[in-house]
Each structure stands twice: as C-alpha cells, then as structure tokens.
Protein backbone atom coordinates (compact mmCIF):
# COMPACT_ATOMS: atom_id res chain seq x y z
CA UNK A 1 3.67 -25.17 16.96
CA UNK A 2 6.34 -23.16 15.28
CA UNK A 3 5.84 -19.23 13.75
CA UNK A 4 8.58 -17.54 12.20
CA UNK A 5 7.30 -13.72 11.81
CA UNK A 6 8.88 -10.37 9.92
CA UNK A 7 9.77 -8.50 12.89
CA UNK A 8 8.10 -5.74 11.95
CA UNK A 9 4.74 -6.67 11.76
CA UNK A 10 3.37 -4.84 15.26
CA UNK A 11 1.29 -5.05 17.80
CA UNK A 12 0.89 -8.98 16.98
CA UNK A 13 3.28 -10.65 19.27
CA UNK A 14 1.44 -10.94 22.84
CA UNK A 15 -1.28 -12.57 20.60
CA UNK A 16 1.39 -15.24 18.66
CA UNK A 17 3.00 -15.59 21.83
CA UNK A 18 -0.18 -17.31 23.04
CA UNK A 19 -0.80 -19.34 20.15
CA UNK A 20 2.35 -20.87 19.43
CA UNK A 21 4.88 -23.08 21.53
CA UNK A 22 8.09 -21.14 19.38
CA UNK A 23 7.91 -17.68 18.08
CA UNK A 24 10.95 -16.27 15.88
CA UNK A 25 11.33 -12.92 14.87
CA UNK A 26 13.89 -12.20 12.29
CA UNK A 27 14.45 -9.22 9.67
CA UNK A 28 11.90 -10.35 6.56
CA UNK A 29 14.44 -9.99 3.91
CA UNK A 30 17.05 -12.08 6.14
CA UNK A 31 14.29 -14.79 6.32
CA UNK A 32 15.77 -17.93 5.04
CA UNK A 33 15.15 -21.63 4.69
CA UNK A 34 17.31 -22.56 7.62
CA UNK A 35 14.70 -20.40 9.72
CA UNK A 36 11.76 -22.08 8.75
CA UNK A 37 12.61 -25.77 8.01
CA UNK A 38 10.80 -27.10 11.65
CA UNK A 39 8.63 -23.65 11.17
CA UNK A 40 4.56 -25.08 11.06
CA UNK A 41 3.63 -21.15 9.80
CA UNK A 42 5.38 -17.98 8.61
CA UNK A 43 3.99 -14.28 8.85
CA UNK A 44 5.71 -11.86 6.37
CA UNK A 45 5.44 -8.57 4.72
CA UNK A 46 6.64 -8.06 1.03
CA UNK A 47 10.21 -8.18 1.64
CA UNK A 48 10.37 -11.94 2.24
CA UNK A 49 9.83 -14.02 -1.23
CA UNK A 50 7.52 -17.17 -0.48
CA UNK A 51 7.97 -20.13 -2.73
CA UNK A 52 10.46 -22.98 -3.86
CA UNK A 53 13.65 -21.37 -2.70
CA UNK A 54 12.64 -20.76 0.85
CA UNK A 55 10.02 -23.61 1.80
CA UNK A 56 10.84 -26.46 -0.61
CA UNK A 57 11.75 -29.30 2.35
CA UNK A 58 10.32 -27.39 5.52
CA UNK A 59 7.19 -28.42 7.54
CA UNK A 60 4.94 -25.44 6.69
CA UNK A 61 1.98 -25.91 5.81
CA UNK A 62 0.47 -22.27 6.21
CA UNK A 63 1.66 -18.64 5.45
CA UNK A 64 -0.16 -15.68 6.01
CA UNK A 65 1.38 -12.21 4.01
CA UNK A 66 0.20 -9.35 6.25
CA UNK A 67 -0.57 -7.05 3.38
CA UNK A 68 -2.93 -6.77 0.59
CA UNK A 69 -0.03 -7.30 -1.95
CA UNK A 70 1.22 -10.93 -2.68
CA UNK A 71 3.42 -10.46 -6.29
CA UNK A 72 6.06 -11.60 -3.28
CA UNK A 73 4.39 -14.94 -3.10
CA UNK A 74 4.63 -17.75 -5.34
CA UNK A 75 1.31 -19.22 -6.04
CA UNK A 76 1.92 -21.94 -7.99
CA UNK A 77 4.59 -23.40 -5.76
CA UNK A 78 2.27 -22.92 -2.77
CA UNK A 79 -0.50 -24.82 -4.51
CA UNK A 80 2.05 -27.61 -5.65
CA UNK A 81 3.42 -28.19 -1.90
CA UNK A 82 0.19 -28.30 -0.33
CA UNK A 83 1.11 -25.44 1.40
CA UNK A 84 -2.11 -22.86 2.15
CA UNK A 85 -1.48 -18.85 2.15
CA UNK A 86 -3.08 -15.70 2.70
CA UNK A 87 -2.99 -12.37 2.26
CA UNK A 88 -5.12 -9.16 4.03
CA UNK A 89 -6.94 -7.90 1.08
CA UNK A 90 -8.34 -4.44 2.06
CA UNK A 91 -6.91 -4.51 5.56
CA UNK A 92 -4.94 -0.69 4.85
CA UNK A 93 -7.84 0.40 2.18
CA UNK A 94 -8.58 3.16 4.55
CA UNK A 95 -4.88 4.06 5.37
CA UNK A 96 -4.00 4.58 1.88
CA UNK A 97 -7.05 6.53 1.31
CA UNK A 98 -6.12 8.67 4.29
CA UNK A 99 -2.75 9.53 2.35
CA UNK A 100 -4.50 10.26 -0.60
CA UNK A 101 -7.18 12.63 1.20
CA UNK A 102 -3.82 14.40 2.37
CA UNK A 103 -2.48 15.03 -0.46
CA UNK A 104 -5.76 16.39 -2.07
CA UNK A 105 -5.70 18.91 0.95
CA UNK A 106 -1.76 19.76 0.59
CA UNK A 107 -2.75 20.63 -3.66
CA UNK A 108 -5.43 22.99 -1.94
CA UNK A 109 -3.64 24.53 0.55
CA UNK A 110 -0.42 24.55 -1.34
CA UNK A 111 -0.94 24.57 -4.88
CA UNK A 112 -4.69 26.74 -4.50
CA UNK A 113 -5.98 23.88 -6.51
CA UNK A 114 -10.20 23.72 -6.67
CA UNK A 115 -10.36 20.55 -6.38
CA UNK A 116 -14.54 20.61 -6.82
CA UNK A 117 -13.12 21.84 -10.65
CA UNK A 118 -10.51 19.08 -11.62
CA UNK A 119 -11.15 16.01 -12.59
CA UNK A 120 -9.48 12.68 -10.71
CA UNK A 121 -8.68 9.38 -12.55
CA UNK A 122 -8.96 6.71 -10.57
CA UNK A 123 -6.92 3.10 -11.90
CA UNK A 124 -8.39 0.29 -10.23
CA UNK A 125 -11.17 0.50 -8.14
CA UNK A 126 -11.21 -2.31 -5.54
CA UNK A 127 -10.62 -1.92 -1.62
CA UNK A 128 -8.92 0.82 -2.02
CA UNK A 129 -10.24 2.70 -4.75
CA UNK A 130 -13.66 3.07 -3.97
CA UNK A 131 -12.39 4.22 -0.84
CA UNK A 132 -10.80 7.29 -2.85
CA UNK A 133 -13.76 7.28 -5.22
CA UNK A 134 -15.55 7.99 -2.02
CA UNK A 135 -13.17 11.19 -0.52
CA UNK A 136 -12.70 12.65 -4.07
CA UNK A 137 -16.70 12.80 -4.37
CA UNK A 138 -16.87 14.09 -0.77
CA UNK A 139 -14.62 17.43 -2.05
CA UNK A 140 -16.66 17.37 -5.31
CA UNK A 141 -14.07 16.00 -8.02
CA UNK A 142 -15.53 14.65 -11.64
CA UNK A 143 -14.19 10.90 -10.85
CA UNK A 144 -13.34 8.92 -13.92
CA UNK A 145 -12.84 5.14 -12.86
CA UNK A 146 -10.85 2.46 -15.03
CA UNK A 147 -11.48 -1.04 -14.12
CA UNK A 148 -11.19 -3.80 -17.29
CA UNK A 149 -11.59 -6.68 -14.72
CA UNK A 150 -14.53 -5.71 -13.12
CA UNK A 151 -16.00 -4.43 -16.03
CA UNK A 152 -15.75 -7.57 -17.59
CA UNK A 153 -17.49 -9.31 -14.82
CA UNK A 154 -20.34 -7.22 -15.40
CA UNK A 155 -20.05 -4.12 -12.39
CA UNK A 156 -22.41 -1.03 -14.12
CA UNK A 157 -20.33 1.61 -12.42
CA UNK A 158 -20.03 3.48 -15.64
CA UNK A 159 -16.23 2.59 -16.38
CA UNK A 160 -13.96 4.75 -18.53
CA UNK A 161 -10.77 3.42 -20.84
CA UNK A 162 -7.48 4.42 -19.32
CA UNK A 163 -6.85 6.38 -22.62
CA UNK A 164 -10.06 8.57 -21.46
CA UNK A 165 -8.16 8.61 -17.75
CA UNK A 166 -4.89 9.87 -19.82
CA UNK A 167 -6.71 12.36 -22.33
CA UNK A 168 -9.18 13.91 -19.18
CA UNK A 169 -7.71 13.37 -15.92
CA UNK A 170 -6.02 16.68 -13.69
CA UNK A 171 -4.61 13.91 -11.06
CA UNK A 172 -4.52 10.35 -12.24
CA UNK A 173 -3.83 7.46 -9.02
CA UNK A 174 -3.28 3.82 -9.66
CA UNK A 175 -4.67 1.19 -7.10
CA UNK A 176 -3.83 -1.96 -8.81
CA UNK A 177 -2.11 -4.97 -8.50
CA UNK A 178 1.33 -5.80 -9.65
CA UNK A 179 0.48 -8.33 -12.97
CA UNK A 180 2.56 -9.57 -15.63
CA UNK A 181 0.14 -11.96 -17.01
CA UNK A 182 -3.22 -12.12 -18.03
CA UNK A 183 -5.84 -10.16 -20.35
CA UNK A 184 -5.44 -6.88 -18.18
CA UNK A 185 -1.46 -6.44 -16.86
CA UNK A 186 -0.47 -3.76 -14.89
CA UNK A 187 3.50 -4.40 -15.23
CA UNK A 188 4.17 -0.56 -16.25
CA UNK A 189 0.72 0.31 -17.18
CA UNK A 190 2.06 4.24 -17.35
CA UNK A 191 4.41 3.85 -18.91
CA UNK A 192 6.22 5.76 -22.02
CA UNK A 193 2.86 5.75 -24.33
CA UNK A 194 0.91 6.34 -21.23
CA UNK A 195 2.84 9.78 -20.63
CA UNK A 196 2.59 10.38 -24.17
CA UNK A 197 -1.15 10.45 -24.19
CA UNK A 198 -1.78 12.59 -21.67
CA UNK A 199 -3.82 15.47 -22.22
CA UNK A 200 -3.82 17.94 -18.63
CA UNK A 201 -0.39 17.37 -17.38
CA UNK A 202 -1.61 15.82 -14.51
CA UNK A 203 -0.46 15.04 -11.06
CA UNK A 204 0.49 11.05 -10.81
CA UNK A 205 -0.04 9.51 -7.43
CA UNK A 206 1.19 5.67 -7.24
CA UNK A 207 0.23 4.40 -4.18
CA UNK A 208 -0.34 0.84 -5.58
CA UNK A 209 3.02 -1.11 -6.74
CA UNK A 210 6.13 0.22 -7.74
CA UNK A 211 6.47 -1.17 -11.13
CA UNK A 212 2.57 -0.10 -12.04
CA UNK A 213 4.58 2.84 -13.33
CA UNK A 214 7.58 2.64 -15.11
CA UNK A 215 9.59 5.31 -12.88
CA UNK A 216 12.14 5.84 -15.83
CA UNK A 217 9.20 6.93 -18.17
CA UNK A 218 7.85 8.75 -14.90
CA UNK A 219 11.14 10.85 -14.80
CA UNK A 220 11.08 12.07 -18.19
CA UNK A 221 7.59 13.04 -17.45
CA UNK A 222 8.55 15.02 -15.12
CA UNK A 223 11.45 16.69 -17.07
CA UNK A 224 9.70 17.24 -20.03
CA UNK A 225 6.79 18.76 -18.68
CA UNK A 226 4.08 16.27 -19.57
CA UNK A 227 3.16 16.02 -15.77
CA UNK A 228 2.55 18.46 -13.38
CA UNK A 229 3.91 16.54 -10.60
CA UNK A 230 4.65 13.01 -8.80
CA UNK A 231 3.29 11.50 -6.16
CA UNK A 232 5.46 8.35 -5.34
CA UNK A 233 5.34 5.93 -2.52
CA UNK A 234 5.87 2.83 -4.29
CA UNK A 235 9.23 2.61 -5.94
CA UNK A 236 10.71 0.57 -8.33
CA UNK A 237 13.67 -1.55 -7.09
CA UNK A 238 12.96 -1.31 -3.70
CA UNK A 239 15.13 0.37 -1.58
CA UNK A 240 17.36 1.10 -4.37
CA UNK A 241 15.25 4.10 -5.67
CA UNK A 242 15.78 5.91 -7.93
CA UNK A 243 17.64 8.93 -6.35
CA UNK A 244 16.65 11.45 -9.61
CA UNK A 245 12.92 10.79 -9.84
CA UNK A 246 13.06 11.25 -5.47
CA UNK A 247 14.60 15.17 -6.32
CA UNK A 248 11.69 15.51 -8.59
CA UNK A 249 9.12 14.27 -7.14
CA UNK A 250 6.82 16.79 -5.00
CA UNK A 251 6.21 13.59 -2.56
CA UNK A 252 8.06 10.95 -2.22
CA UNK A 253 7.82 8.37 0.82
CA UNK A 254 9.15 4.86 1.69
CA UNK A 255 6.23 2.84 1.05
CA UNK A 256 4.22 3.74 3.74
CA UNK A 257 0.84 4.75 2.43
CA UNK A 258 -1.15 1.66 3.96
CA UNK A 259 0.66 2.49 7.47
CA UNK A 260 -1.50 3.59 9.40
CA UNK A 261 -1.44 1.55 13.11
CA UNK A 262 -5.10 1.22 12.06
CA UNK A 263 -4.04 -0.68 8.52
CA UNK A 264 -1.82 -2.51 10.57
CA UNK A 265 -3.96 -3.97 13.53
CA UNK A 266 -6.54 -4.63 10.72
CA UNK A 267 -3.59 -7.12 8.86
CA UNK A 268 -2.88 -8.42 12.24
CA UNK A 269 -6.00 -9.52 13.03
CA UNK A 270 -6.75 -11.09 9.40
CA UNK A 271 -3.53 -13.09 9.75
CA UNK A 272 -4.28 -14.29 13.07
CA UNK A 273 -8.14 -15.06 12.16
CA UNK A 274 -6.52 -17.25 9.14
CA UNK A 275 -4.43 -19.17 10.93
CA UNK A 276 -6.14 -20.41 13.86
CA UNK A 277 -8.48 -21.16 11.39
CA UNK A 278 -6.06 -23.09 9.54
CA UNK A 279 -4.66 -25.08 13.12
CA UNK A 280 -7.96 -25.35 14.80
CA UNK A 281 -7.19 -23.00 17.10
CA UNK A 282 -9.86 -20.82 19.31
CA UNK A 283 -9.49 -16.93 18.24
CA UNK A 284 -8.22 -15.15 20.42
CA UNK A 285 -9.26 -11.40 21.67
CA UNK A 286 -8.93 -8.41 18.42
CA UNK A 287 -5.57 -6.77 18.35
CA UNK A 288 -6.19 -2.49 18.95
CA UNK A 289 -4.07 -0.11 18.26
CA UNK A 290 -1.87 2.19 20.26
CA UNK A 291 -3.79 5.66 21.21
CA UNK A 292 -2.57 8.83 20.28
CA UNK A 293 -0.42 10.20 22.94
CA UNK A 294 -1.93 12.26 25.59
CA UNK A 295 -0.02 15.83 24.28
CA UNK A 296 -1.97 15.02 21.22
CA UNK A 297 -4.30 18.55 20.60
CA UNK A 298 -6.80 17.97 17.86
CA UNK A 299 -7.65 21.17 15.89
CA UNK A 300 -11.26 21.92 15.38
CA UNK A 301 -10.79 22.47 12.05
CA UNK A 302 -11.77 18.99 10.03
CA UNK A 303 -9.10 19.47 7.51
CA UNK A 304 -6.33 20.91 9.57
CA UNK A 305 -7.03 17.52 11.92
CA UNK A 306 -6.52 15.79 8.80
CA UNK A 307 -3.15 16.36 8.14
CA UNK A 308 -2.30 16.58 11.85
CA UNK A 309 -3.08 13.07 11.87
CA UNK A 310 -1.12 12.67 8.61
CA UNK A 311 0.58 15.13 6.58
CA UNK A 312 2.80 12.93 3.70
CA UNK A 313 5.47 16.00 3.53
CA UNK A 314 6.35 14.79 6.91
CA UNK A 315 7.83 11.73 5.39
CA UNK A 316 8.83 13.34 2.36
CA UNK A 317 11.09 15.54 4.44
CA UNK A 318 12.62 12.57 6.12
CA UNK A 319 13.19 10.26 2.94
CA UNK A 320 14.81 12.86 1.08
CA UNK A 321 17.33 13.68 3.62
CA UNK A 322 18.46 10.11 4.21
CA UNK A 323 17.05 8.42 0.93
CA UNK A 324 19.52 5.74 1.72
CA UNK A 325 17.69 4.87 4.80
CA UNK A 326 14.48 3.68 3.05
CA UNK A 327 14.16 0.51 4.95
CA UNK A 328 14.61 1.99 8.18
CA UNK A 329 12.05 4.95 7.68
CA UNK A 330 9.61 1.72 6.58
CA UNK A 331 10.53 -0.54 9.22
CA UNK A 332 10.89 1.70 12.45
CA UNK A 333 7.74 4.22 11.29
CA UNK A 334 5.87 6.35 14.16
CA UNK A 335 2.56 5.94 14.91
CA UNK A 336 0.36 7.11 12.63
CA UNK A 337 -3.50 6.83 13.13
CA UNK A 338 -6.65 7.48 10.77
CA UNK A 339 -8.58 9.08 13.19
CA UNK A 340 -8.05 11.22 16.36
CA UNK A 341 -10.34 8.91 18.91
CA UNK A 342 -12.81 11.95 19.17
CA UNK A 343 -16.34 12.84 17.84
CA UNK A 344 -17.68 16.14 17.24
C-alpha cells in the first residue's frame, strides 16, 4: 500500500511507516496528480484541494483530511469515483477553545474587561462551541448561542437569532463551517449588514473559516468604529492576507487556533483509526504527544499557567513582523500544549 501525506501533519509518521509499504511526504499545496496516481490513500490538511483535478485516473480509493474543515474537499466528486473520505470533526475543539480562553484572559488583564458583566455571542455551537459555551460560563459571561441548524433539528438549548447576537453581544465568535449553499450559509455571514447591526461595538473573534467574515467589511469595522476590536486567525485568501486588516487587528495569527500538539495527535489518531478501518488493517498503538520540555516552570497561578501554555500575542508578535511568512509560521509551529501534564 501507497500513502501520500502533507508533510506537516506530525507526530504520525512512525505509525504510517508501519502501515504502509510506500510513504511520501510532500508540501500539501505542491500535492499533485503525478504524486498520487499509484497512491492507495492520501492524508492532507486544507491546503491540498481533493477532487476531479487531482484524483480523476489514480488508484485511491480513501482520503482522510486531518482537520475538522473539509470546504477543501470535493464531495460530490468523491462520491462519484467511489472514492471514501474523512475528516476529524472535533479533533482541535479543545485547542481552539484554549485560544479563545486566552484571549478572554488577555481582555482582563489588558483591557480590565469584567468579563462576569459582558455578554459573549457565540455563532455555531458544535465541537467547538460548546466547548467555549463551557469556559465563557466558567468566568460568568451571559452566553447568547446562534445555531439555525440545530435548532431546526429540534436541540432546546434556548437559541438566539444572530440579529439578537449583533444587537446584544460585547464579544461575538463564529465556530461555523465554511457554506455557500443550503438554507443556513455561512459564506460572509458578518458581513457589511452584519457590522451595520451591531449594537455594543463588540470584539469579533473568527476562529472558524476565513470567509465566515467578509474581512473587507471587517476592516471598515474597524475604521469606523463599529467594533471594538478583531480577533483574526482565519484569513481570507490564505496566505495572501490582507496586510491592512493584520495592522488593525489587536490579534492576528496564521491559522493556528486548533494547534495545539494535543489537537493534532487527536487528528492523527482519527485519520489513522479511519483508514485501517477502511484497508482492514489492525490499529495500531494511540499517537501522544511531545511533553513539555523539562525547563518548563508552571506558575501556580491557574490563569497565569494559562497563557504560559498559550498566550495568542505570542503569535501575533511573530505574524506581524514577517506577515509574508504565513505559511511558514503555520507549517513549522512550536509546540504548543493544552495542559501542563500536572494536577493540583
């Protein structure tokens, strides 16, 4: 058996190496269909697009997309040509609640915001957002959730409209997925009426897809005063930001919200579980990942701990010096972890 994987997905190859006869490691976006016409499976992020293009004539019968996103994956084609796919659904819910958490600490500690007085609105509430449901109810937020889709299938968590989210919110964070189509898309769901309707000036935190929010409409936003501030991580045109809405922004990273080595070894293992189910193949022992390094010295503090594990402004610092470097920062990023190893 053949694998072609991005060779940035970590931690996984010892693992593969086992499995497979042939494992090829190549740059995802340099990915082509010369690499994977005698490939049996492929392993990718969201920089390599899966469908007609790339697999039409190859042998592949299975792809796994390590990451909960899959707008990079063409379903229809996939479904046409036989071919069977997965993604990791939930597999860096916790990481991208960790970045969240730390930015609700950074507006504390350095904005003086009381965050048990402001109200959070909260776009999607799936993996990941119940998982920030849960940490904005641990520091005593008002959470207002919008969810059409799971309203509609009948979930009583008392749902709001996103106009309420818009008219009420002091921090509004969007954890859907990328859709043109459908009763409920979320192809620049804040966008220029969204801004206009907005009633606290809020802090905007997209941690979900890049074109969720139109970054344009985001950006005058910002300059007219109808937000307070901009938390980005997901960018539109990817890695060709946009260099204006980076200066404004308070925090601005290189898509690296769900990167924790945690998030990762979780996608690992999902991708791995899917296709030896898919080959017949026995599973093979969980992929961990790395420690902290030994120098690490955990404060005793909870929330000072917090942002020593993660502290976004970290990245900020480092996209915003070398914004032209936005694949690197994403594709060589340090170990990051969601929790120090340690109990108290």
């Amino acid at each position: 058996m053949k694998i072609v994987v991005d060779d940035k997905i970590p931690y996984i190859r010892e693992t593969l190496e086992r499995l497979a006869d042939e494992v090829v490691y190549k740059k995802g976006s340099e990915i082509g269909p010369a690499d994977v016409r005698d490939a049996d499976a492929l392993i990718v992020r969201t920089r390599t697009r899966c469908g007609a293009a790339l697999l039409e004539g190859s042998r592949v019968s299975f792809v796994a997309t390590a990451t909960i996103g899959f707008d990079h994956i063409d379903a229809a084609y996939m479904r046409r040509a036989g071919i069977e796919w997965t993604s990791c659904p939930g597999c860096n819910a916790a990481s991208v609640a960790q970045y969240v958490r730390s930015v609700l600490l950074l507006l504390r500690r350095c904005r003086g915001a009381a965050l048990e007085r402001m109200t959070i609105g909260i776009v999607g509430c799936g993996h990941v957002g119940s998982k920030v449901k849960a940490v904005a109810e641990e520091y005593g937020m008002r959470v207002l959730v919008c969810d059409p889709p799971r309203q509609e299938r009948g979930d009583g968590r008392g749902f709001v409209t996103l106009g309420d989210i818009a008219r009420l919110s002091d921090i509004v964070t969007f954890h859907v997925p990328l859709t043109k189509d459908g009763p409920h898309p979320t192809y620049h769901i804040a966008g220029a009426g969204f801004f206009d309707s907005l009633g606290r000036r809020p802090l905007v935190i997209n941690t979900s897809r890049g074109a969720v929010v139109d970054n344009g409409a985001l950006l005058d936003a910002l300059i007219y005063n109808k937000v307070s501030d901009a938390v980005v991580d997901t960018w539109e045109n990817e890695p060709d930001i946009d260099r204006r809405l980076l200066g404004r922004a308070w925090i601005a990273t290189p898509h690296i919200a769900g990167y924790s080595a945690d998030g990762k070894a979780n996608a690992d293992n999902m991708a791995v579980a899917a296709l030896c189910r898919h080959f017949g193949l026995p599973l093979p022992p969980p992929i961990a990942p790395p420690e902290l390094p030994g120098s690490f010295v955990p404060s005793a503090d909870d929330d000072e701990l917090r942002l020593q594990l993660y502290n976004p402004l970290d990245d900020t610092a480092r996209l915003k010096a070398a914004p032209e470097k936005f694949e690197e920062l994403r594709g060589n990023y340090p170990l990051r972890r969601e929790t120090a190893g340690i109990t108290r």
